[in-house]
Protein backbone atom coordinates (compact mmCIF):
# COMPACT_ATOMS: atom_id res chain seq x y z
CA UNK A 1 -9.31 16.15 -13.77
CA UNK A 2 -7.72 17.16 -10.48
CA UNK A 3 -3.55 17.07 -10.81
CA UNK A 4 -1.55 15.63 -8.44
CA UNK A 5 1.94 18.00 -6.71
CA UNK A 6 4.78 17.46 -8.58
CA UNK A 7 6.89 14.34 -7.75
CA UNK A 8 9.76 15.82 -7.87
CA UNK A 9 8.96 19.37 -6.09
CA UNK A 10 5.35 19.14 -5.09
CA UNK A 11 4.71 21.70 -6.83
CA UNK A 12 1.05 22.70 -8.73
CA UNK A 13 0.90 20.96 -12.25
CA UNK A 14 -0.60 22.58 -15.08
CA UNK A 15 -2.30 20.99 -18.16
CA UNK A 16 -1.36 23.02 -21.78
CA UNK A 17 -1.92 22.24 -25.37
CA UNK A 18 -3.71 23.31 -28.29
CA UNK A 19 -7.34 21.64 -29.56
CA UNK A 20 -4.59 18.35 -30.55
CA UNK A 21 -1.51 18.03 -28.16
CA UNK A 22 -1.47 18.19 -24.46
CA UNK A 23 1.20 17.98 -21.71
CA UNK A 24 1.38 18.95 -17.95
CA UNK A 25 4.23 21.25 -16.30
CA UNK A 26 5.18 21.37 -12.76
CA UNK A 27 4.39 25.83 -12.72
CA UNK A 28 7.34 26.10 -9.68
CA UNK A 29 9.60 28.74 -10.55
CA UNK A 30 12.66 26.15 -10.29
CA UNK A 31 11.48 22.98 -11.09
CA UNK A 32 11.09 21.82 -15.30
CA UNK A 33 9.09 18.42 -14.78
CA UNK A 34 6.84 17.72 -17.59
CA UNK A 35 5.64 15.62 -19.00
CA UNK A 36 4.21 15.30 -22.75
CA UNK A 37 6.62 17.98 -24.40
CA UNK A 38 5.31 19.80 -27.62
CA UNK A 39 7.88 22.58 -27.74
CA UNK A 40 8.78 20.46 -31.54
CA UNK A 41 5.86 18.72 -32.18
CA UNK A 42 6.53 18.43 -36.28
CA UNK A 43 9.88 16.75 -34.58
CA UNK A 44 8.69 14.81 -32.13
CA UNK A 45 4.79 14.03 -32.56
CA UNK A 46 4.59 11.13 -30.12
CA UNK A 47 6.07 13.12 -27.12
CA UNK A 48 2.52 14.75 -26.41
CA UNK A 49 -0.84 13.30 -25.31
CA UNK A 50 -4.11 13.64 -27.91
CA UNK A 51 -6.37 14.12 -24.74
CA UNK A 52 -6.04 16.37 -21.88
CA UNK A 53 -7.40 13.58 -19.65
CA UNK A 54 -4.71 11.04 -20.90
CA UNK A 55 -2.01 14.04 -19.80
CA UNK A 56 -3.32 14.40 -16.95
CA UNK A 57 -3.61 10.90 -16.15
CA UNK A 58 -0.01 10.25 -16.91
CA UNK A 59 1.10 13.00 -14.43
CA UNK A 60 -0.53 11.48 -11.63
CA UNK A 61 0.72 8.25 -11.80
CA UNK A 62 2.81 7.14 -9.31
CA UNK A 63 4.78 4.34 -8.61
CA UNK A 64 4.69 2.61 -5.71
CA UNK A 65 8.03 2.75 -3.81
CA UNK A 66 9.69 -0.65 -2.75
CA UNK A 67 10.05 -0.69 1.31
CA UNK A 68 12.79 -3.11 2.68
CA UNK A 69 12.90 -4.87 5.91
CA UNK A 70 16.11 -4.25 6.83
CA UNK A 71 17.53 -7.49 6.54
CA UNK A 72 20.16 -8.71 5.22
CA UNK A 73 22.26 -5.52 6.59
């Protein structure tokens, strides 16, 4: 699955894991968005994804930003 730029730096996004836990990372050198940490994963199981897809999927959702019409100013 193709991974959208970071949301925060536009940056490329990587998908990691292991054969059971998988997260994305934003790979610019000065930006730390993630999301689906396993760095503890005996700690913290629920913080990762069990499918790369489902990582992957969570990283390029996007919210749709509110626009205003300027009233009310």
């Amino acid at each position: 699955m193709e991974l959208k730029p970071c949301p925060f730096c536009g940056g490329n996004g990587r998908i990691a894991g292991d054969e059971r836990l998988y997260y994305v990372t934003c790979m610019s050198v000065h930006c730390y968005a993630s999301i689906g940490e396993i760095y503890d994963r005996d700690a913290m199981p629920d913080h990762a994804f069990s499918a790369s897809e489902d990582a992957a999927a969570a990283w390029n959702h996007r919210v749709p930003l509110e626009t205003t019409s300027g009233e009310g100013k």
